[in-house]
PDB file of N, CA and C in Angstrom:
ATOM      1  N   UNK A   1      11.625 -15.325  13.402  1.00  0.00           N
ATOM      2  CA  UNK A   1      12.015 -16.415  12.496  1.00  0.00           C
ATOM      3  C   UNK A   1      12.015 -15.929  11.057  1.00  0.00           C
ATOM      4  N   UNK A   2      10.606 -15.601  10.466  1.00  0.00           N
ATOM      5  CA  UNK A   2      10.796 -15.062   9.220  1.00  0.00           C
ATOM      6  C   UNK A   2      11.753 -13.819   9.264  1.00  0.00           C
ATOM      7  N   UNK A   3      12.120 -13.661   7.910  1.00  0.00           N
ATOM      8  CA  UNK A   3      13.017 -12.308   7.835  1.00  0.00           C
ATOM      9  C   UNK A   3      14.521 -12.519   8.330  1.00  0.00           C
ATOM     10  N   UNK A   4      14.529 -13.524   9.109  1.00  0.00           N
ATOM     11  CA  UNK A   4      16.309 -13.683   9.158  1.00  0.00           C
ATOM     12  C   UNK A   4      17.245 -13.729   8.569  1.00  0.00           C
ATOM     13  N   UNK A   5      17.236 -14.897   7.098  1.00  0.00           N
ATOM     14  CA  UNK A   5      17.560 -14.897   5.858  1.00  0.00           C
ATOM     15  C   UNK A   5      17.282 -13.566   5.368  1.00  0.00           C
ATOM     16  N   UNK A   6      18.404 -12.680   4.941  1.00  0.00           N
ATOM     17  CA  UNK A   6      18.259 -11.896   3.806  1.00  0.00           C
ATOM     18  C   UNK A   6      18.966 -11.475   3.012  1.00  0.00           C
ATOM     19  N   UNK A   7      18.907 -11.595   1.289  1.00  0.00           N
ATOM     20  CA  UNK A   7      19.734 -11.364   0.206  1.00  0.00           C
ATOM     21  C   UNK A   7      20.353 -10.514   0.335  1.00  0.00           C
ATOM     22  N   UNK A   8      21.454 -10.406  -0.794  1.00  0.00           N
ATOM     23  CA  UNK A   8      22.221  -9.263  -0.436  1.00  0.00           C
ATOM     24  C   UNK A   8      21.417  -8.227  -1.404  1.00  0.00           C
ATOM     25  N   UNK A   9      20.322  -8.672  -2.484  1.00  0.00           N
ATOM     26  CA  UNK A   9      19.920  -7.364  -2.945  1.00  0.00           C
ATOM     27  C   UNK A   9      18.996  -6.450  -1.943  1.00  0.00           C
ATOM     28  N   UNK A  10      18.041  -7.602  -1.147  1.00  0.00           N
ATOM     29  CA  UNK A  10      17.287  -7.172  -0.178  1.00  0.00           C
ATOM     30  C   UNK A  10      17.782  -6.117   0.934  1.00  0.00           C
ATOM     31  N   UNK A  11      19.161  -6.645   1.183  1.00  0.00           N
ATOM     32  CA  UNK A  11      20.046  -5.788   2.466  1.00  0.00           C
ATOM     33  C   UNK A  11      20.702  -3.881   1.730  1.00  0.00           C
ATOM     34  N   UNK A  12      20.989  -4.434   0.409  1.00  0.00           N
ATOM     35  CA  UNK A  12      21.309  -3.088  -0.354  1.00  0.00           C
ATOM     36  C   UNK A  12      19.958  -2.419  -0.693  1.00  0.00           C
ATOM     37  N   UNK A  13      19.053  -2.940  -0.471  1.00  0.00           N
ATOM     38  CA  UNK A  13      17.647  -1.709  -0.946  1.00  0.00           C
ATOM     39  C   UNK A  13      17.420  -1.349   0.826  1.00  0.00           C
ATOM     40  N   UNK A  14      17.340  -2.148   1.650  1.00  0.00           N
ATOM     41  CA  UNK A  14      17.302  -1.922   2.993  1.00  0.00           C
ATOM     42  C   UNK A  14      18.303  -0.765   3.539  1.00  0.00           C
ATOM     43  N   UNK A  15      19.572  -1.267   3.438  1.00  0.00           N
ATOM     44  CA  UNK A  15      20.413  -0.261   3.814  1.00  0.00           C
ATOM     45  C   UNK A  15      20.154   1.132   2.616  1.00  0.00           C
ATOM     46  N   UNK A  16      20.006   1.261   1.517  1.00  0.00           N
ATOM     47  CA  UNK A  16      19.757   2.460   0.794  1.00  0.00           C
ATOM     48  C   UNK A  16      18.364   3.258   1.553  1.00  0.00           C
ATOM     49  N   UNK A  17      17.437   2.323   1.687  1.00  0.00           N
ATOM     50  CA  UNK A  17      16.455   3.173   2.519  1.00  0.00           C
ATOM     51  C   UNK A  17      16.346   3.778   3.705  1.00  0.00           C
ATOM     52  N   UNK A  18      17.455   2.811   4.607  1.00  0.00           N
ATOM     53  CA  UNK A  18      17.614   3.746   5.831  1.00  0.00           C
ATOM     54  C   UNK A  18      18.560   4.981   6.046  1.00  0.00           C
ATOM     55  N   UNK A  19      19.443   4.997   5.086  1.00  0.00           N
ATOM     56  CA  UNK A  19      19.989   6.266   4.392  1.00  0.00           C
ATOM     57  C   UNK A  19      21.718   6.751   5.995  1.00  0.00           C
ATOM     58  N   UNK A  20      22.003   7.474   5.727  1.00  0.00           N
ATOM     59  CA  UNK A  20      23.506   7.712   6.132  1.00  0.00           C
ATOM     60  C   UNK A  20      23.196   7.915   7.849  1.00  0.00           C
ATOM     61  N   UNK A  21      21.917   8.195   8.627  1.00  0.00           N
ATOM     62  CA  UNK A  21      21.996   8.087   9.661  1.00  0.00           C
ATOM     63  C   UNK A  21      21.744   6.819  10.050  1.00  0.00           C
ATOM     64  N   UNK A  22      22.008   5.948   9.804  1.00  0.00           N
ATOM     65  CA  UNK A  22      21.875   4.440  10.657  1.00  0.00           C
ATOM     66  C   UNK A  22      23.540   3.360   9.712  1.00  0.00           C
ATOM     67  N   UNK A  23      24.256   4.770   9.019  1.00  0.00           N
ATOM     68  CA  UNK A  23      25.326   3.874   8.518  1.00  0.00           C
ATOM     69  C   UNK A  23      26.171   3.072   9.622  1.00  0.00           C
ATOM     70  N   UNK A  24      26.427   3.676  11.095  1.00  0.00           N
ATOM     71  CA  UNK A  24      27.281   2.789  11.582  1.00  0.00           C
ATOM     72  C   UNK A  24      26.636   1.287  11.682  1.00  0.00           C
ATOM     73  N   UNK A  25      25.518   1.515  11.509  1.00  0.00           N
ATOM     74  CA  UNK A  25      24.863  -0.274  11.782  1.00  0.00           C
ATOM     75  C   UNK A  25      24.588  -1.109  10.465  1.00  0.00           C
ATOM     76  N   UNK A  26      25.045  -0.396   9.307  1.00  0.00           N
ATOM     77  CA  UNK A  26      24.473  -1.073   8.298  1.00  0.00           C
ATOM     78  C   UNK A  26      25.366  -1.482   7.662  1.00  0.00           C
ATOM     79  N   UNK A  27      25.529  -2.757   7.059  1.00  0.00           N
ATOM     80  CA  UNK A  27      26.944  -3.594   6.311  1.00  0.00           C
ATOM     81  C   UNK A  27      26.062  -3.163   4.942  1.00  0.00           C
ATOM     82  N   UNK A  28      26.319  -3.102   3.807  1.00  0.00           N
ATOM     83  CA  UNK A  28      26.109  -3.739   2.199  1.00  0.00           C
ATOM     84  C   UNK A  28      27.163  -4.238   1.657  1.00  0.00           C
ATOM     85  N   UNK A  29      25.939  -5.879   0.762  1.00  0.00           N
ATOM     86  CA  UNK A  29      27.230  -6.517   0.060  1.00  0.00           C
ATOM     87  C   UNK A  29      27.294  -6.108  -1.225  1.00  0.00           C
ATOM     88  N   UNK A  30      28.627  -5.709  -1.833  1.00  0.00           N
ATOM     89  CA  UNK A  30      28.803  -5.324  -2.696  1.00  0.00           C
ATOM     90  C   UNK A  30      30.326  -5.814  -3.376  1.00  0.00           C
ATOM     91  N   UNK A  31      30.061  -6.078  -4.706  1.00  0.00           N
ATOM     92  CA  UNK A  31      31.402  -6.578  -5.632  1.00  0.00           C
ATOM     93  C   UNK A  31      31.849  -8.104  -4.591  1.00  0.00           C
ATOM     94  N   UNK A  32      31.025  -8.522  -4.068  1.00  0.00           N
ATOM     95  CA  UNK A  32      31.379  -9.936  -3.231  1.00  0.00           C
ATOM     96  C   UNK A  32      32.105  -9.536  -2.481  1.00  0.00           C
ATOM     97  N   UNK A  33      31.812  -8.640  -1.585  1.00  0.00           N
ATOM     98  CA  UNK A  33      32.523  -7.980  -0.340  1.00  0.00           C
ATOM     99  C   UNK A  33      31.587  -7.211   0.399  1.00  0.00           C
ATOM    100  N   UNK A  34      31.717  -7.334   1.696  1.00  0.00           N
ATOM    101  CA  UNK A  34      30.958  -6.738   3.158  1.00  0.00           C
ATOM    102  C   UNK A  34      31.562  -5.095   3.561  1.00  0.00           C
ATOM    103  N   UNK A  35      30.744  -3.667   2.504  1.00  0.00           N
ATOM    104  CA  UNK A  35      31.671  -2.557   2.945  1.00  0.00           C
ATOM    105  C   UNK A  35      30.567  -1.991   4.401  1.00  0.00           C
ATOM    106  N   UNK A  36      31.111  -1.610   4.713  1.00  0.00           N
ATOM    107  CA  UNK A  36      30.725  -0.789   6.621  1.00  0.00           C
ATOM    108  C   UNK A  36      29.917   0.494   5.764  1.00  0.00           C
ATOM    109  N   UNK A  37      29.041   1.011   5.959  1.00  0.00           N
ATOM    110  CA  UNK A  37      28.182   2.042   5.189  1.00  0.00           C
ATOM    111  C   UNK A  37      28.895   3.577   5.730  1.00  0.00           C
ATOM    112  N   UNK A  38      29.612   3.065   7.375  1.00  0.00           N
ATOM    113  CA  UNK A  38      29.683   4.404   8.093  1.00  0.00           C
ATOM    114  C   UNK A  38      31.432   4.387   7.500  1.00  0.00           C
ATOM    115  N   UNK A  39      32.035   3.716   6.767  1.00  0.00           N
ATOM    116  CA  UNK A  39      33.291   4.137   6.149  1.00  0.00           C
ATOM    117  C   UNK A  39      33.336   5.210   5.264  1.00  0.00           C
ATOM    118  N   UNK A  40      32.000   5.801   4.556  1.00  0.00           N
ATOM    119  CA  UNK A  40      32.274   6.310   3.688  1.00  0.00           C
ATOM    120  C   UNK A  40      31.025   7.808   4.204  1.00  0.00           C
ATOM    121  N   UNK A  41      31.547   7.928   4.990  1.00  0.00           N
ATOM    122  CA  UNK A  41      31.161   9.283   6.046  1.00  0.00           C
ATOM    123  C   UNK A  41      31.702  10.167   5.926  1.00  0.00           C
TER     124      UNK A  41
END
């Protein structure tokens, strides 16, 4: 339950910490848009 809700700054420090091996699973929102992390592989 907790932790479901999460910001998009929360999801961009999240996804920055899990770093380029977990990009196919990680979205960040950025410029008010959803980029795929593993696009830029």
């Amino acid at each position: 339950s907790s932790g479901r809700m999460i910001t998009d700054v929360q999801l961009a420090i999240f996804a920055n910490m899990l770093g380029p091996q977990h990009c196919n699973s990680v979205k960040v929102w950025t410029n008010k848009k959803w980029i795929n992390l593993k696009d830029g592989s």
